[in-house]
C-alpha atoms as a PDB file:
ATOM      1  CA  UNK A   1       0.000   0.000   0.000  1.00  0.00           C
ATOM      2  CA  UNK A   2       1.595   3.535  -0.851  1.00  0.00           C
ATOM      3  CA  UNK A   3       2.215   6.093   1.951  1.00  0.00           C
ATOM      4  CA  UNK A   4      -0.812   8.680   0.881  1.00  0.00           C
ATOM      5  CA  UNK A   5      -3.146   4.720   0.815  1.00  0.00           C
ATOM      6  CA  UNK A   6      -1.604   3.983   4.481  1.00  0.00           C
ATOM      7  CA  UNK A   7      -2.827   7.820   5.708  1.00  0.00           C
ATOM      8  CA  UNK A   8      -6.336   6.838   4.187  1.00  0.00           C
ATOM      9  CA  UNK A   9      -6.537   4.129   5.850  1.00  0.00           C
ATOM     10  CA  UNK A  10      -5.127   5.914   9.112  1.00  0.00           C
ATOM     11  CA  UNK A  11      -7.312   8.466   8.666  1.00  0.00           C
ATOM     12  CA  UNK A  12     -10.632   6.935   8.202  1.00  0.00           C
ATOM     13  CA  UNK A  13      -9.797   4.264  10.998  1.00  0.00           C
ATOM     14  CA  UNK A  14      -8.836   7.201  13.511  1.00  0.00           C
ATOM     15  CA  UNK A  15     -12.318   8.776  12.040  1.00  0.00           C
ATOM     16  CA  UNK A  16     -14.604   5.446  12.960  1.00  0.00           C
ATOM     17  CA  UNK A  17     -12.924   5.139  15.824  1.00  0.00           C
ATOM     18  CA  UNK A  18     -14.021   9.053  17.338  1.00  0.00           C
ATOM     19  CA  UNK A  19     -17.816   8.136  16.135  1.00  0.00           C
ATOM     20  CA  UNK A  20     -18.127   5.550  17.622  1.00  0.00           C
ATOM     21  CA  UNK A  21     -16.258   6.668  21.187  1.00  0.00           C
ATOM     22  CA  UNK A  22     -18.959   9.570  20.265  1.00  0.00           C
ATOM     23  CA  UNK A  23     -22.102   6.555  20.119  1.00  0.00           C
ATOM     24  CA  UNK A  24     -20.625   4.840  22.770  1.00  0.00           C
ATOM     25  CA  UNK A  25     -20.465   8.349  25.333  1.00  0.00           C
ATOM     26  CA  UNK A  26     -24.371   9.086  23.956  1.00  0.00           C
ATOM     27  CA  UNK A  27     -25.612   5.349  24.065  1.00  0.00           C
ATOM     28  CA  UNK A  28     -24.086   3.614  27.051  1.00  0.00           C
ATOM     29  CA  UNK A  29     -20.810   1.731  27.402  1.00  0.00           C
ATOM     30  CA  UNK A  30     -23.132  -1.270  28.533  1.00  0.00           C
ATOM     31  CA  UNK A  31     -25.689  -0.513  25.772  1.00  0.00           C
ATOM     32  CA  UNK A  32     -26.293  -3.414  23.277  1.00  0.00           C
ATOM     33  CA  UNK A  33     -26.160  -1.223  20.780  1.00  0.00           C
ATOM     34  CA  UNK A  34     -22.671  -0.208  21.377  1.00  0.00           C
ATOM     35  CA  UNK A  35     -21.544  -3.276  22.218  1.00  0.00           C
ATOM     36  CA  UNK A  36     -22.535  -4.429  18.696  1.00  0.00           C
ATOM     37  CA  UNK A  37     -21.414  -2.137  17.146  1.00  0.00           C
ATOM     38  CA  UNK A  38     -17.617  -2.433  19.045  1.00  0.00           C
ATOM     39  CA  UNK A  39     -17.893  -6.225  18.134  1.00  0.00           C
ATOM     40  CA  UNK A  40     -18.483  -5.373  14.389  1.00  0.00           C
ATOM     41  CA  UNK A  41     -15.963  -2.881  14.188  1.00  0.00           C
ATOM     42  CA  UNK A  42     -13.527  -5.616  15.844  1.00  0.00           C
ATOM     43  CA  UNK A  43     -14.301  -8.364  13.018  1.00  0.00           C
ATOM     44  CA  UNK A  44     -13.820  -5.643  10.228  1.00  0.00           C
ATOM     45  CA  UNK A  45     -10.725  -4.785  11.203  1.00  0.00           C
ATOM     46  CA  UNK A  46      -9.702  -8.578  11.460  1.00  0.00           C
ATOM     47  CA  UNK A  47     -10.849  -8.858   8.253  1.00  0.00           C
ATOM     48  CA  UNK A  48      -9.061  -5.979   7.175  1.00  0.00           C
ATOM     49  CA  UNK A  49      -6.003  -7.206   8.431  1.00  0.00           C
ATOM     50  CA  UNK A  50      -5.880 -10.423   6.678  1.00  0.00           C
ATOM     51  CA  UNK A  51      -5.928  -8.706   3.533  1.00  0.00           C
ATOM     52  CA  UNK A  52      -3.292  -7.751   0.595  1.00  0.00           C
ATOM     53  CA  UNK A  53      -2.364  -4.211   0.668  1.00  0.00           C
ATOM     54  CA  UNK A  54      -4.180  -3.743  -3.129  1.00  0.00           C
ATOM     55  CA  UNK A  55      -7.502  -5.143  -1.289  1.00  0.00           C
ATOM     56  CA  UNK A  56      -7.218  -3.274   1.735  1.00  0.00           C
ATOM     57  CA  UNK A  57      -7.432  -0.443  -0.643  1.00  0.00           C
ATOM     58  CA  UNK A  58     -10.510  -1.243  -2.228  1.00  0.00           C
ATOM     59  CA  UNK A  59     -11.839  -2.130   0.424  1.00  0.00           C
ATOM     60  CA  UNK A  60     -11.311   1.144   2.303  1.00  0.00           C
ATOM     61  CA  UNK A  61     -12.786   2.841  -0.655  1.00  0.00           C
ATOM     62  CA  UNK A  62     -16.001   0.916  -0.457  1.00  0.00           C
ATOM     63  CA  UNK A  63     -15.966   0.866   3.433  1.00  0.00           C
ATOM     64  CA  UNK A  64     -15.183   4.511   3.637  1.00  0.00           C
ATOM     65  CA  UNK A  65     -18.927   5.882   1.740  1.00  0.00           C
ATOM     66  CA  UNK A  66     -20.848   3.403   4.216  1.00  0.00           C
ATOM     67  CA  UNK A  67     -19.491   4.054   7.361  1.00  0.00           C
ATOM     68  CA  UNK A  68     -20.297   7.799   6.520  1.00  0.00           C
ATOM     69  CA  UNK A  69     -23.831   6.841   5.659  1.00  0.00           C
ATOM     70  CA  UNK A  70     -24.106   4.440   8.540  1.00  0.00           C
ATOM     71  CA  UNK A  71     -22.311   6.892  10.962  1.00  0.00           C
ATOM     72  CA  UNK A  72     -24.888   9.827   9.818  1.00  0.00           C
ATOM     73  CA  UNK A  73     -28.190   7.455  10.266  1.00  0.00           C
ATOM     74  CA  UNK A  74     -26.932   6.883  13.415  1.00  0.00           C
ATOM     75  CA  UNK A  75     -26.624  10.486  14.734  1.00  0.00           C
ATOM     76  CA  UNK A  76     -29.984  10.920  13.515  1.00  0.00           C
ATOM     77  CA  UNK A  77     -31.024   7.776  15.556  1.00  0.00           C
ATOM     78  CA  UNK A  78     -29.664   9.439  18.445  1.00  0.00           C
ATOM     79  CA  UNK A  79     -31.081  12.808  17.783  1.00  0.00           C
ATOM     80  CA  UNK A  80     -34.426  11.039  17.477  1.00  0.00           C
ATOM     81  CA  UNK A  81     -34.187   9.266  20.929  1.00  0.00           C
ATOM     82  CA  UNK A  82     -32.594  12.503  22.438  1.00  0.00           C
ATOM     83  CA  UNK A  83     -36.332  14.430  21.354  1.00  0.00           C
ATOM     84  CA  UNK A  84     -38.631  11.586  22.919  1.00  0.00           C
ATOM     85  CA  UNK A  85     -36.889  11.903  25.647  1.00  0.00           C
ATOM     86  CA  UNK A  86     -37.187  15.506  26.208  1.00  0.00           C
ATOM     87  CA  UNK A  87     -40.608  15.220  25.052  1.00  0.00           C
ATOM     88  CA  UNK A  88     -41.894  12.221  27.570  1.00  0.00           C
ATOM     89  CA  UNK A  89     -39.908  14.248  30.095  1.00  0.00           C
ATOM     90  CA  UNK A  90     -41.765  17.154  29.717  1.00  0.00           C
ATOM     91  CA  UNK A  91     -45.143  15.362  29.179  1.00  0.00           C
ATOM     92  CA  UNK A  92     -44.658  13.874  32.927  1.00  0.00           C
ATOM     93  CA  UNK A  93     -43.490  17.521  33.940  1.00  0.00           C
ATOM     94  CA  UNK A  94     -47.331  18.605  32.667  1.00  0.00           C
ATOM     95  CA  UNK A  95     -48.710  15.615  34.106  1.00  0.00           C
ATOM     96  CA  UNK A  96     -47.735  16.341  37.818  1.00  0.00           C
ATOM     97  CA  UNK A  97     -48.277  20.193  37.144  1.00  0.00           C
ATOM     98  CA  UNK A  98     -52.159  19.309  36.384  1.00  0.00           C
ATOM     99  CA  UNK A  99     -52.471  17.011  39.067  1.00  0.00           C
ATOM    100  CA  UNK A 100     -51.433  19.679  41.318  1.00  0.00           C
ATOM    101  CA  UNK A 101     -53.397  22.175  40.301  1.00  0.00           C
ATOM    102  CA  UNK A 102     -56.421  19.779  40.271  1.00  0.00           C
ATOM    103  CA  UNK A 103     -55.783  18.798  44.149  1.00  0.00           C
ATOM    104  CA  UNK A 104     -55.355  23.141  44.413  1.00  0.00           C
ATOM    105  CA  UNK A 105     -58.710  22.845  42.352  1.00  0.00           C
ATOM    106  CA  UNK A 106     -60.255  20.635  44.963  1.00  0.00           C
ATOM    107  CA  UNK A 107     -59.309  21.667  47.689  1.00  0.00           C
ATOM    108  CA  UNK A 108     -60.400  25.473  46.857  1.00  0.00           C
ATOM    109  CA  UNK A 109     -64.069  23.720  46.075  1.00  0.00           C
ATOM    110  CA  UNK A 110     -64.588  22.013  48.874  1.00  0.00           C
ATOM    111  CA  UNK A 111     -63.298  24.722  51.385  1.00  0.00           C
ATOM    112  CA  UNK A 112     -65.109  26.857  49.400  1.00  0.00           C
ATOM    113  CA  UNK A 113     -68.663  24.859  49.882  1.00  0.00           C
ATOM    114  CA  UNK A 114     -67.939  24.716  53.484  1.00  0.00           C
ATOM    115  CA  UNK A 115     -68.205  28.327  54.199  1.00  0.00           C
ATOM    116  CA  UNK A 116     -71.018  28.590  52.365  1.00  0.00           C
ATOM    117  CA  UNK A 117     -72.685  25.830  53.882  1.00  0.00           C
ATOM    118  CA  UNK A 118     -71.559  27.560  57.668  1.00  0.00           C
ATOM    119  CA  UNK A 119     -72.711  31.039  56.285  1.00  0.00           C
ATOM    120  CA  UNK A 120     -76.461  29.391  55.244  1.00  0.00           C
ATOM    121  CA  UNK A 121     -76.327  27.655  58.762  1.00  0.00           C
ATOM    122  CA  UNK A 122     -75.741  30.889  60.152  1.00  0.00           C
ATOM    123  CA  UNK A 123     -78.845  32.961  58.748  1.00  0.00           C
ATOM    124  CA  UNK A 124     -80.820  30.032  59.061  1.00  0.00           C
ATOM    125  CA  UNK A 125     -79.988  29.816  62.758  1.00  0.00           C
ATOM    126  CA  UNK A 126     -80.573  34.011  62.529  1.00  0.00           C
ATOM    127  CA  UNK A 127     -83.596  33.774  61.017  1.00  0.00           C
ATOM    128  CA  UNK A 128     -85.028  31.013  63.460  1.00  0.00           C
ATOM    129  CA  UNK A 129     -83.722  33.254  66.648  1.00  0.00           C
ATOM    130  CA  UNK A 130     -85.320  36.305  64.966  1.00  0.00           C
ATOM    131  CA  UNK A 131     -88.577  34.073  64.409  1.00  0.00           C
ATOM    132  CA  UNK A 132     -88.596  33.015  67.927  1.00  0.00           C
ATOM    133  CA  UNK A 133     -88.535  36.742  68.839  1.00  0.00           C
ATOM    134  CA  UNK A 134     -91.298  38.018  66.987  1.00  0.00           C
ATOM    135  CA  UNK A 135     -93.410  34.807  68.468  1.00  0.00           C
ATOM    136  CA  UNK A 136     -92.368  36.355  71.992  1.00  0.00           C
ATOM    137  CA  UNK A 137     -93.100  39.666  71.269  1.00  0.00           C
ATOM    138  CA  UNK A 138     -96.923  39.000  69.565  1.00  0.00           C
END
């Protein structure tokens, strides 16, 4: 393999090997995602290995378009999860903030219908004392 074939090679190894430190910090060490995708990487570059300098280059060439595409589908992947998250995060944030306000909501009622209830009680009981004072008085 020529020198500027080696640096390719070099280069787009050193490049696969920050995205997927990059998956791996997002995802998980223990993830089996990343785990996979460590064990795949592993047999590639076995396979890599074990061949002649002319097919290393071709296969680099191949290799090098895909791992772009798969590395990019991936990110998205990963941008996708990042959203639900967020999203069902904030969905149990609105959750709790309605239950709250519906206790508030309750609680306001029914203290509410108590003092009215004590208020009637009280002009009822006024009225009856008043009542029993005009009866006195005729």
């Amino acid at each position: 393999m020529s020198s500027s074939g080696f640096d390719d090679a070099l280069g787009i190894v050193e490049q696969l090997k920050k995205s997927v430190e990059t998956i791996v910090a997002k995802t998980g060490p223990s993830s089996k995602f990343s785990q996979d995708l460590v064990k795949r990487i592993g047999e590639m570059q076995s396979k890599l290995e074990s061949l002649a300098d002319t097919d290393k280059h071709q296969f680099l060439t191949e290799m090098k378009d895909k791992f772009q595409h798969t590395i990019g589908r991936i990110e998205e992947r990963i941008a996708q999860h990042a959203h639900i998250a967020q999203t069902y995060s904030s969905s149990i944030l609105t959750a709790v903030i309605f239950l709250l306000v519906s206790v508030f909501a309750l609680f306001g009622y029914k203290l509410y219908k108590s003092l009215t209830e004590k208020e009637l009680k009280k002009q009822e009981k006024l009225k009856s004392k008043q009542a029993k004072k005009a009866k006195k008085s005729n």
